[in-house]
Structure formats: C-alpha cells, structure tokens
Protein backbone atom coordinates (compact mmCIF):
# COMPACT_ATOMS: atom_id res chain seq x y z
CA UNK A 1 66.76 239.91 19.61
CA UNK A 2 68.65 239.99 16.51
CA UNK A 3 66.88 236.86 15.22
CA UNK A 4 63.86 239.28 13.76
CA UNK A 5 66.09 241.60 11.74
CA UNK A 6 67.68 238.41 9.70
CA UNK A 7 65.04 239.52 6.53
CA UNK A 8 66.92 242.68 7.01
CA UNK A 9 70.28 241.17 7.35
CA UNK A 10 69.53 239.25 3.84
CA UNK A 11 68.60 242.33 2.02
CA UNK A 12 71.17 244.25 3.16
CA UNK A 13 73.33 241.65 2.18
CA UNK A 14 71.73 240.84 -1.29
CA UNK A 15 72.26 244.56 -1.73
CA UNK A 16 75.76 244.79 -0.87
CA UNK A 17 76.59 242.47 -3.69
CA UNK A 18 73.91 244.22 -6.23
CA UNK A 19 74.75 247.82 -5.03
CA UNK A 20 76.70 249.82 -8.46
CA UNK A 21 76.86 253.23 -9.32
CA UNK A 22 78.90 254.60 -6.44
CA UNK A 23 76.42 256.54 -4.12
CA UNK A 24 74.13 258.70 -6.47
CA UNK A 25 72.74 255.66 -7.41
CA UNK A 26 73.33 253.37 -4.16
CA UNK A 27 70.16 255.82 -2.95
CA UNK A 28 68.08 254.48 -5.81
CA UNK A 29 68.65 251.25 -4.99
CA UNK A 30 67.68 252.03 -1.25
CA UNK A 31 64.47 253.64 -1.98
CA UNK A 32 63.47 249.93 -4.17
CA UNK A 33 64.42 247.77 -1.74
CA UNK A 34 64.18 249.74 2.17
CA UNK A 35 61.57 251.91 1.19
CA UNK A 36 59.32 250.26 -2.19
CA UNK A 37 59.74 246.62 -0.81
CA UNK A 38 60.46 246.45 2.67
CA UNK A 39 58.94 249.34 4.20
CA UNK A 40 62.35 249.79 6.55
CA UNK A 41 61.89 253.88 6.17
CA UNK A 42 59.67 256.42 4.58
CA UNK A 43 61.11 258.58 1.25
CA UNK A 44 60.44 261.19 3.69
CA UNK A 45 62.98 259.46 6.31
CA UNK A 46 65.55 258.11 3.38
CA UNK A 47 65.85 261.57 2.37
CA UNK A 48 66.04 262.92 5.76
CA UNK A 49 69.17 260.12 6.74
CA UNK A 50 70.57 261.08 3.41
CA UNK A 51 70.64 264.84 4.08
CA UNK A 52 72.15 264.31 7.45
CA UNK A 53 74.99 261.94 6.02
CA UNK A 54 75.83 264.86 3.69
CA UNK A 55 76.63 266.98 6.86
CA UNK A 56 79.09 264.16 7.86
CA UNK A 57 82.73 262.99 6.69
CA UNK A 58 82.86 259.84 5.41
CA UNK A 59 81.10 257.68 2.81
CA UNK A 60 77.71 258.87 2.98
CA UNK A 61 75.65 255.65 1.50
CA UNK A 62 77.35 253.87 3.97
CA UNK A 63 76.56 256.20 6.62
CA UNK A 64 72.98 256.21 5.21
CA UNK A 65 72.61 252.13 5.14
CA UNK A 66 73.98 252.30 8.40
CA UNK A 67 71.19 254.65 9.67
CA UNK A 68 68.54 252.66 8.43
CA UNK A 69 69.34 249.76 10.56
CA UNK A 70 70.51 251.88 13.48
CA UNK A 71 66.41 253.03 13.59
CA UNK A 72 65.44 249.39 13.31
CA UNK A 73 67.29 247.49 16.14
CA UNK A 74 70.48 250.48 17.77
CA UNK A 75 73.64 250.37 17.61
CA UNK A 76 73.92 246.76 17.57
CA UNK A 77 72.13 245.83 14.41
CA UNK A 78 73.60 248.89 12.49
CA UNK A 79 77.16 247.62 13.15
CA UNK A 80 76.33 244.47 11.51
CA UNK A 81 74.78 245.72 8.88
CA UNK A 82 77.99 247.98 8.43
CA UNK A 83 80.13 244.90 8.59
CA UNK A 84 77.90 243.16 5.71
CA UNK A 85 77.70 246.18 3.91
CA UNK A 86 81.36 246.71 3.85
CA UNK A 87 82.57 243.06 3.40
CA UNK A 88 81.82 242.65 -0.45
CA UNK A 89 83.31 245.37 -1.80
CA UNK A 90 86.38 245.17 0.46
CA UNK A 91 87.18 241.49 -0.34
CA UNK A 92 86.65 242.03 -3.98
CA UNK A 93 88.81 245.11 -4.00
CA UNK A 94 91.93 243.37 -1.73
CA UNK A 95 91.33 240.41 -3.93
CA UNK A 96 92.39 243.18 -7.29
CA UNK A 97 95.40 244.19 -5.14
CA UNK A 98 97.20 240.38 -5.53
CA UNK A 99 95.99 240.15 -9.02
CA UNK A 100 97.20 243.53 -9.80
CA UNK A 101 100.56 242.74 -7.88
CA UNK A 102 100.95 239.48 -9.24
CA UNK A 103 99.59 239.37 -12.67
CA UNK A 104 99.20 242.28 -15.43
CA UNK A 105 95.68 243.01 -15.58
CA UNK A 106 95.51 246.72 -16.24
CA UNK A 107 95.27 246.28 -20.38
CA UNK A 108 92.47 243.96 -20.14
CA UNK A 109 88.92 245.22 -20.91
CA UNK A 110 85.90 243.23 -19.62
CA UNK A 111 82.20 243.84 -20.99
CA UNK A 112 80.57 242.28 -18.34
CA UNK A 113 79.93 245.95 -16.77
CA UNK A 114 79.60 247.39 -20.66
CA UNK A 115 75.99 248.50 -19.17
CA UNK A 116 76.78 249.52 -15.77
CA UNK A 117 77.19 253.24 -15.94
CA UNK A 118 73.65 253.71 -17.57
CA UNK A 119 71.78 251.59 -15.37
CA UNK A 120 73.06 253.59 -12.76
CA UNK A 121 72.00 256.89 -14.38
CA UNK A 122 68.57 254.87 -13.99
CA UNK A 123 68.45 254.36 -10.78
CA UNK A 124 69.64 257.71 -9.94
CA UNK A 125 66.55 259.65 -11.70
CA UNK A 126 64.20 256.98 -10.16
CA UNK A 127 65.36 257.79 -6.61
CA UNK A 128 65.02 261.44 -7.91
CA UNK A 129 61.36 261.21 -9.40
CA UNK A 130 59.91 259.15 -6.62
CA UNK A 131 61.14 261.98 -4.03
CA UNK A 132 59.77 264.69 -5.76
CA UNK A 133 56.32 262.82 -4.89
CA UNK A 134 56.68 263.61 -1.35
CA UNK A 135 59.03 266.34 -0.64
CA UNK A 136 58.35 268.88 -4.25
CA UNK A 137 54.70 269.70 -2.77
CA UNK A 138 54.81 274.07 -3.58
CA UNK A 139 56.54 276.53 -5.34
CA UNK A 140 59.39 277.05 -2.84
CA UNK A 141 60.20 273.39 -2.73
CA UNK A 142 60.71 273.45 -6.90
CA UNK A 143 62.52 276.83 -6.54
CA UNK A 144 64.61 274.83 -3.72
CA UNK A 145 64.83 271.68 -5.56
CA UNK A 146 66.13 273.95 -9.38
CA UNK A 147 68.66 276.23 -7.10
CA UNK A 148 70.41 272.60 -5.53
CA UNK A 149 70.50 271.15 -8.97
CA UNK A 150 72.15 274.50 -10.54
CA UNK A 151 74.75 274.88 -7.60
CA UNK A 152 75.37 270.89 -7.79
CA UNK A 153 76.06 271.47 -11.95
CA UNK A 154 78.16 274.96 -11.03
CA UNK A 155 80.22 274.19 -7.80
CA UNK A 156 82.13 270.65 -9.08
CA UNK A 157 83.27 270.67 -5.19
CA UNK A 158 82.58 268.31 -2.26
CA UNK A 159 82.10 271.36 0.01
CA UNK A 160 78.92 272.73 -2.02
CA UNK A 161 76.62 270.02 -0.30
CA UNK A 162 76.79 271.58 3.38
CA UNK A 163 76.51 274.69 2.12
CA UNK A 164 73.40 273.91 -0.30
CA UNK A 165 71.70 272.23 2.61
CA UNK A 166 72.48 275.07 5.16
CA UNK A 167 71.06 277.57 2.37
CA UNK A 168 67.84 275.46 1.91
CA UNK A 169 67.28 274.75 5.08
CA UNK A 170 67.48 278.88 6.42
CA UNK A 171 64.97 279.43 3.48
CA UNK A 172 62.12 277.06 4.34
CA UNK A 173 62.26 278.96 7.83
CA UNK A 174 60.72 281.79 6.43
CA UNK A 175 56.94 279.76 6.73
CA UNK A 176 55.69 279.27 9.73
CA UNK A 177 53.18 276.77 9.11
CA UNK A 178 54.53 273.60 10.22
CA UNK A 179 54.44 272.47 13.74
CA UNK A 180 56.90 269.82 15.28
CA UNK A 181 55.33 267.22 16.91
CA UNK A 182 56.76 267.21 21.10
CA UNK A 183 59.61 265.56 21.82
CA UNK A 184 58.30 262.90 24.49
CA UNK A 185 61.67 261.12 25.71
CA UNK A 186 65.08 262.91 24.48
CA UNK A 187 67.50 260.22 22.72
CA UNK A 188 70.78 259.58 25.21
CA UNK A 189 73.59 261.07 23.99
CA UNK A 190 76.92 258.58 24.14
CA UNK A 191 79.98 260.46 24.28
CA UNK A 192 81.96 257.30 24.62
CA UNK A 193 81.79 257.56 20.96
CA UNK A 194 83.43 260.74 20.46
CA UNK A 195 86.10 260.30 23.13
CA UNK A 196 86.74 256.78 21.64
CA UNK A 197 87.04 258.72 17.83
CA UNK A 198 89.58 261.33 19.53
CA UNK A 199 91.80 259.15 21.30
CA UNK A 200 92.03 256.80 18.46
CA UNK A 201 92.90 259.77 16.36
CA UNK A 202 95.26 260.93 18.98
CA UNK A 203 97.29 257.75 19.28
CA UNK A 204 97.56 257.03 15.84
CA UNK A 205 98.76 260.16 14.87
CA UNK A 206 101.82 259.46 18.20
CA UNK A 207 102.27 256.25 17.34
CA UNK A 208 102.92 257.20 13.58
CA UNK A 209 104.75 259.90 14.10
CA UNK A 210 107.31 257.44 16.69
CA UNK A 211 107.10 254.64 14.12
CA UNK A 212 108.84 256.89 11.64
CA UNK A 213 111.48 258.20 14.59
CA UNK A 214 112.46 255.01 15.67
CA UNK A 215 112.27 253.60 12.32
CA UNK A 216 110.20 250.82 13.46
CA UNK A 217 110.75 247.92 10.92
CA UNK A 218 107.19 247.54 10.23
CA UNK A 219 106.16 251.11 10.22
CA UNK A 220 104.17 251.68 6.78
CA UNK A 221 101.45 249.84 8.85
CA UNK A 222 101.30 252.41 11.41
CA UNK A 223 101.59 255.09 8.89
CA UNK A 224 98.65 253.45 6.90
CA UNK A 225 96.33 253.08 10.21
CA UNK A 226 97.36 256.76 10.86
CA UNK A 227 96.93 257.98 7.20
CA UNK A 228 93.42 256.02 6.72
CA UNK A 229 91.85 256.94 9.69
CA UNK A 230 92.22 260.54 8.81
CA UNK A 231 91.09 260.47 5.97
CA UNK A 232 88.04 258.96 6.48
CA UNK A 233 87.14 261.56 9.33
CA UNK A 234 87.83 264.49 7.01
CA UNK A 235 86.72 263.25 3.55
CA UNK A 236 83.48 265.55 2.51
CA UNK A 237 82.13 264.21 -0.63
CA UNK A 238 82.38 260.52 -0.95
CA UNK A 239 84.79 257.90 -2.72
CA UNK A 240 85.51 260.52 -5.43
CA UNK A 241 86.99 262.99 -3.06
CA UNK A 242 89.72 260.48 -1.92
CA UNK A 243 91.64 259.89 -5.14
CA UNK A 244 93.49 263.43 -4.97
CA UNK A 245 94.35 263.19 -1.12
CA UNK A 246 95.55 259.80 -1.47
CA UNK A 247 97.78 260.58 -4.56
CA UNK A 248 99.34 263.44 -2.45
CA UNK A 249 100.02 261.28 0.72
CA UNK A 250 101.32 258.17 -1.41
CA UNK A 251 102.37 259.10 -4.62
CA UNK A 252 103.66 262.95 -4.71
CA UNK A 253 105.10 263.43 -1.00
CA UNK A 254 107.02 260.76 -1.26
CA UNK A 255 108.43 261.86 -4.42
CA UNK A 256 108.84 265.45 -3.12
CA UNK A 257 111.19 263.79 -0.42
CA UNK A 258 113.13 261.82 -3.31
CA UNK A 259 111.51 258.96 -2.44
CA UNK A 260 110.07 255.68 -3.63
CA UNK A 261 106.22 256.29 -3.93
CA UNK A 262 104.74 254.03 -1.21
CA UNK A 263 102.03 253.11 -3.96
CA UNK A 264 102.43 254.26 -8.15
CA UNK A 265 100.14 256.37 -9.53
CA UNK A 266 99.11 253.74 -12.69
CA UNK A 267 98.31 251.33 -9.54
CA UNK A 268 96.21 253.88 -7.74
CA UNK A 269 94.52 254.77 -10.89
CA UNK A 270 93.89 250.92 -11.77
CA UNK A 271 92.30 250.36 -8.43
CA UNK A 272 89.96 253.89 -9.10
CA UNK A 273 88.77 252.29 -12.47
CA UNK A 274 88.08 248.81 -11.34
CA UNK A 275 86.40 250.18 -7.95
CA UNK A 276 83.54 251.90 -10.28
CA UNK A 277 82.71 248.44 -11.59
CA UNK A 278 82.36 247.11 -8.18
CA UNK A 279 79.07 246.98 -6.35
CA UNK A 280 79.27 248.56 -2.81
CA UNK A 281 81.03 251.55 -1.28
CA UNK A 282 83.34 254.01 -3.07
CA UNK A 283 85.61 253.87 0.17
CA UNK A 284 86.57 249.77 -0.07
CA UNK A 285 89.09 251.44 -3.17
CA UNK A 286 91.27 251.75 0.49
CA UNK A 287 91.06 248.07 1.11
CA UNK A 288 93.00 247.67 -2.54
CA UNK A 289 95.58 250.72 -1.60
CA UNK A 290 96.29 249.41 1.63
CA UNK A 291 97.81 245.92 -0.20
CA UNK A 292 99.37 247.58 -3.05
CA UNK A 293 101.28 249.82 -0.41
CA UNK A 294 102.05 246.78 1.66
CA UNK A 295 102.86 244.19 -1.62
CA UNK A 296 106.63 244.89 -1.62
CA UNK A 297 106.27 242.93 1.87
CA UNK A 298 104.79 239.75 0.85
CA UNK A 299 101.34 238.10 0.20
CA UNK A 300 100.78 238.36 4.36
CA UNK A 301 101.68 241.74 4.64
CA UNK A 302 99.28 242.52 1.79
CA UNK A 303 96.60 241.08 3.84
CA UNK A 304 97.63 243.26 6.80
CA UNK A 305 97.93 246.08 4.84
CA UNK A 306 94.14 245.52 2.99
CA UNK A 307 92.35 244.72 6.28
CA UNK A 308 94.25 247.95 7.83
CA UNK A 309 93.31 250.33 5.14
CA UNK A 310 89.87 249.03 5.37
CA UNK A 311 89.40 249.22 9.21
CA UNK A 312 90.88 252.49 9.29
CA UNK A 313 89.15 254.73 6.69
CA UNK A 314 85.37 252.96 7.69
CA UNK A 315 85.99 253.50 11.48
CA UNK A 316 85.97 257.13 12.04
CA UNK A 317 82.51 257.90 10.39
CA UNK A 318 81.01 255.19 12.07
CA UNK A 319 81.67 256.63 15.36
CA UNK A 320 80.89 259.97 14.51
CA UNK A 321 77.57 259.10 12.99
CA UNK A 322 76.75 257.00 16.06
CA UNK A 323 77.73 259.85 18.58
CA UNK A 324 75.69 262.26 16.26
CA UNK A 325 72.89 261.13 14.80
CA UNK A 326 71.17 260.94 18.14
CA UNK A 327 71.87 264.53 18.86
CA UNK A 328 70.02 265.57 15.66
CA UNK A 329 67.15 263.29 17.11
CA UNK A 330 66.77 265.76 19.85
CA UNK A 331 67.10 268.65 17.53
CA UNK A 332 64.73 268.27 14.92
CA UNK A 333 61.82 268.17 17.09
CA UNK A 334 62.90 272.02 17.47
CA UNK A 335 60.63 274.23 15.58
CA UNK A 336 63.79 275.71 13.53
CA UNK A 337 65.20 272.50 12.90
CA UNK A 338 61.95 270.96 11.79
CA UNK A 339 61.12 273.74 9.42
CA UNK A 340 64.76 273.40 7.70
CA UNK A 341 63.47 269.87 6.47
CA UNK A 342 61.31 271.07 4.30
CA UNK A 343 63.78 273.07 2.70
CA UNK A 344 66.93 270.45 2.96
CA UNK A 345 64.87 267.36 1.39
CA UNK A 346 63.81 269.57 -1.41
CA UNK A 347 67.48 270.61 -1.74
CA UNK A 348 68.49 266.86 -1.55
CA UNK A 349 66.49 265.66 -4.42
CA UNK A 350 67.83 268.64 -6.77
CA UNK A 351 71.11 267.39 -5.99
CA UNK A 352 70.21 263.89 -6.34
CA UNK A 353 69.11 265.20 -10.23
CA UNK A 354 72.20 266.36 -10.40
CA UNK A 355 74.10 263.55 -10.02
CA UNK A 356 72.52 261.75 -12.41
CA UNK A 357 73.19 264.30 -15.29
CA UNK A 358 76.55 264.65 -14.20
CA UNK A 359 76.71 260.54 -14.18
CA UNK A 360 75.49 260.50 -17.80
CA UNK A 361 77.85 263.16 -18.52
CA UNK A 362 80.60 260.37 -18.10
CA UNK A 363 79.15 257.71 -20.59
CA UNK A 364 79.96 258.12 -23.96
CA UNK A 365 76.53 259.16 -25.52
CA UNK A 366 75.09 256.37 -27.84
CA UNK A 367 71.80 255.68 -28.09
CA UNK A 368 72.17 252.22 -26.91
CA UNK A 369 73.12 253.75 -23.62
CA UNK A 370 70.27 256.11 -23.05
CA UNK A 371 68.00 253.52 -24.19
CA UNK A 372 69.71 250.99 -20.77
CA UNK A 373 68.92 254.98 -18.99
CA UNK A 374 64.82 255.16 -19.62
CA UNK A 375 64.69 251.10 -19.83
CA UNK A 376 66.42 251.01 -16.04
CA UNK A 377 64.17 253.47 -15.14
CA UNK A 378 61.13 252.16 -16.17
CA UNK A 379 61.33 248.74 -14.79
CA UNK A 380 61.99 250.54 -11.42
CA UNK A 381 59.04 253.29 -11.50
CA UNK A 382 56.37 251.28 -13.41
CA UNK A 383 56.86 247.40 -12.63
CA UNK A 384 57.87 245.43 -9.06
CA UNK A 385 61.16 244.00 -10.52
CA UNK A 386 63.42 243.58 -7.92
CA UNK A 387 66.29 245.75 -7.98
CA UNK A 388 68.75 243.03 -8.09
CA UNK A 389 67.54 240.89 -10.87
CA UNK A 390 67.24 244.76 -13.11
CA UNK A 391 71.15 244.46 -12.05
CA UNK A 392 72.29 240.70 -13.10
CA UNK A 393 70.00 241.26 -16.01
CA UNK A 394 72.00 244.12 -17.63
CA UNK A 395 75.56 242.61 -16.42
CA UNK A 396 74.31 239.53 -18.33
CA UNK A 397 73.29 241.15 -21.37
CA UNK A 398 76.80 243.45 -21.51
CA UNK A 399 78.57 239.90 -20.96
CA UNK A 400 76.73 238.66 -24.53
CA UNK A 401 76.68 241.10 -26.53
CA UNK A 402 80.34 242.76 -26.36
C-alpha cells in the first residue's frame, strides 16, 4: 500500500533537505509544495493541523508534516515521513558535533547561507498572504487576525500561542451561523499510545535516577535518554524554547554542584548558530548536544550519544500527536469546536505575520536584504517556481557574491 505515497515520500524528502527558516517559515514552504503543488491538504486544513500542533509540546512543523501524511495513508505512512523528515537535519547536525569536537570551526564564517534569513522572511509572509485568502473572510476574522499579531509582538513567550488560540477560538462562538457537517463514523481512539508515552517516561525517569545511584559506568546515556525525552514532551514553543532549558540541565546545574558542565556553553551556543543555517527541524540541535555531551567518551560514544538525543526529544510528541489528533477528529464535528475554527485559523495567520516581522527583526536591515524579502516572495505568490530551486538559487547566489 505504501507504493502510492512514494511521490509523497520524494517531496517530503526533497523538502527535508530544502526546508530553512526554522518553523515560521517551514509553513511557507508547506503551503508551496503540500498545498500549491501537490494538493496533499487544503490552506483551510494546513492551517487547521498547524493550529492543533500549537496546542501540543514538541516541534510543531514536525508535528504538522507529520499530520499531513498521517491523513494520507495512518499511522504508518506518517512515521516514515517523520523518519525522512527528521534524518537530514539530524545527520547534518551529529556530523557538526565531530567537527566541532575535533576541529576548531566556531571562528569560521561561511556565506553560503549570507541570504538565508531573508528568504525565509519570504516565505513566511507568503504562507501569511495566501491564508488570509481563505480564512480573513469578515470583520471579526481581521479583528482576530490584528489581536494574534499584537499579542504575538507583546507576549515574547512560548505560552502566548495556547492562550491566543483559546481566546480566538471562544470569540468566533459568539455566531451561530455555521453548521458542522455529522460525524458519520467516530475516529478510534488508541490509548496504546499514551500508555506507551507514560511508561516510557516512567522508566526513564527510574532508570536515570538508579544510573546515577549505582553510578553506572555509562550513565550520562541514561541521563541523556531521561533528560531528552522530557524535554521534548514539555517544550511549548519550538526549537527556540529549548536553548534555555538545556543550558540549565547541562551547563548551570552542573556548575551549581561544582561540577564539570556535561556540555560548555560556547559549544551549545555553536550548535544554536549553525542549527539556524540548517534546513529541517529546530529540534535535530539535540542530535548535536547529545555528541558533544558524549565526546569526552570517544568517536562511538558520540554516535550513541547523537542517535540518543535524537530518539529521545522526537519520540514523545510523536506519540502524543498520534494518541491525540484523532480525538480532536471526533471533536470538531461538535458545533462548539467547529465554530472555534473560524476564530483559531484567523488567529493562526496573525501569528504567522508575526513571525515574520519578528524574523526580519533579526537581520541586519540593508536594502539588499529586503530586496531577497519581496523578491522571495514574489516568485512564490506570482510564478510556479518550485520552492526548492527559490532555495538553491539564493544559497548559490550568497556563495558568489560574499
């Protein structure tokens, strides 16, 4: 059955190595290639899986890719697409971790992503603009849509996305003009999912905990596992909204204790720079603290320690996601639940807006840059330029000019 969805497989896979930006823009680049050019899901439905990965922990592009497939061909099909999805970024980013470890890179500068940042400020306000087409249709949706870009801009916190959608969502309740269609056939509900997430919490929390007892000889991988998989099922906010929890669990506790940090903060902060120039998920930044924490070791250990990392922070939101998503099947054919789309999708592309301003907000303004910002966008709202080739094309011109 899976031999149909390999045109899927090789776009998810072409994106996964064309994919910059971190996720504002990773939705820009969804809406050109599963929406524009493969017809995979509606705007209506992008927005609607993006909304609902904002409700989740864990990195929410990924979550949202994930999706995509997952209404395709199940559970099977998504996890491969999560696999291909993930693999890029994670071998690039464990690849960093021996070059970091073994050779001084940190000093040097490369141009080849000179462009990067703009184009994704592109992308961003296409994704943005080509929503407001379906979901900005009356007055309360651009009320909606201004009142999620001003909170975005205001609240500089991971936490303001729930509560923006929540908000939105109670305020397009107040019409009572759309109409759910029935639900025919309620989706199953798994719990295997949710009892597999807990346990696996459960014992990896134990087996950390008797790793550092016992003094186990090889107990930083435990600890990783352990530290990892927590993370990733209580990060709200993306990629962004790791760097301060892992500099407290690596870097300052350690410290506090009069110990060696497990991984230095100049290291952490290398692999947080480079992981913004590589295409893919926030989140594979783990793959390259998992190897620097396990370097002292040797080159296997490393491995170990980047396949842990990666395993470990990905895991958790894949399970939730597949033990939730069908719930809020079920639910939105509920007359309250439909009605807060309205209100949530409008919300979403507000905050979508707002990323991109506060994207361009971290280029240093030349006009050279805001000319890659409207040139991006064009090619994406007015021509059929593959996304990709919009991608090599201004990696290729940063690489001969600078």
């Amino acid at each position: 059955m899976l031999l149909r969805h390999i045109p899927f497989l090789k776009a998810v896979f072409i994106y996964s190595f064309t994919a910059f930006g971190g996720p504002q823009a990773h939705i820009g680049m969804m809406a050109k290639t599963f929406v524009q050019k493969r017809k995979d899901v509606t705007e209506d439905e992008l927005l609607e899986l993006n909304a609902f990965c904002q409700m989740l922990p864990g990195p929410s592009s990924t979550q949202t890719v994930t999706l995509i497939a997952m209404k395709r061909g199940g559970i099977p099909l998504a996890s491969i697409t999560l696999l291909l999805w993930i693999l890029p970024a994670a071998l690039i980013m464990g690849a960093v971790s021996f070059l970091v470890h073994y050779f001084d890179i940190k000093d040097v500068q490369t141009n080849l992503f000179a462009y990067i940042r703009p184009m994704s400020v592109g992308f961003v306000c296409y994704a943005a603009a080509k929503m407001m087409q379906t979901s900005i249709t009356h007055f309360a949706t651009w009320c909606i849509m201004a009142g999620g870009l001003a909170a975005t801009l205001a609240f500089r916190s991971p936490w303001v996305f729930p509560g923006i959608l929540i908000l939105a969502g109670s305020i397009s309740n107040f019409s009572n003009k759309r109409i759910p269609d029935p639900l025919v056939k309620p989706k199953p509900i798994n719990w295997m999912n949710l009892w597999v997430f807990a346990l696996i919490f459960i014992v990896a929390g134990v087996l950390s905990s008797l790793a550092n007892a016992g003094k186990w000889e090889h107990k930083l991988v435990f600890n990783l596992f352990e530290n990892f998989y927590r993370f990733g099922s209580i990060v709200f906010g993306g990629g962004q909204a790791l760097l301060p929890m892992m500099l407290y669990q690596f870097v300052n506790t350690p410290v506090h204790h009069g110990l060696t940090p497990i991984v230095t903060a100049p290291d952490m902060l290398t692999g947080f720079g480079i992981v913004q120039a590589v295409p893919g998920p926030v989140f594979s930044v783990c793959s390259f603290v998992g190897g620097m924490a396990l370097s002292p070791y040797g080159a296997t250990w490393q491995l170990i320690g980047c396949i842990t990392a990666t395993v470990a922070v990905f895991l958790p939101s894949a399970l939730l996601l597949f033990f939730f998503y069908p719930i809020y099947e079920n639910l939105k054919h509920h007359v309250i639940i439909f009605r807060a789309l309205e209100g949530i999708n409008a919300a979403v592309v507000g905050i979508i807006w707002a990323s991109g301003l506060v994207l361009f907000q971290s280029v240093p303004f030349e006009w050279s840059n805001l000319i890659v910002v409207v040139i991006t966008f064009s090619l994406l709202y007015y021509t059929k330029i593959p996304a990709p080739l919009i991608v090599v094309g201004w990696l290729l011109l940063g690489w001969s000019m600078h």
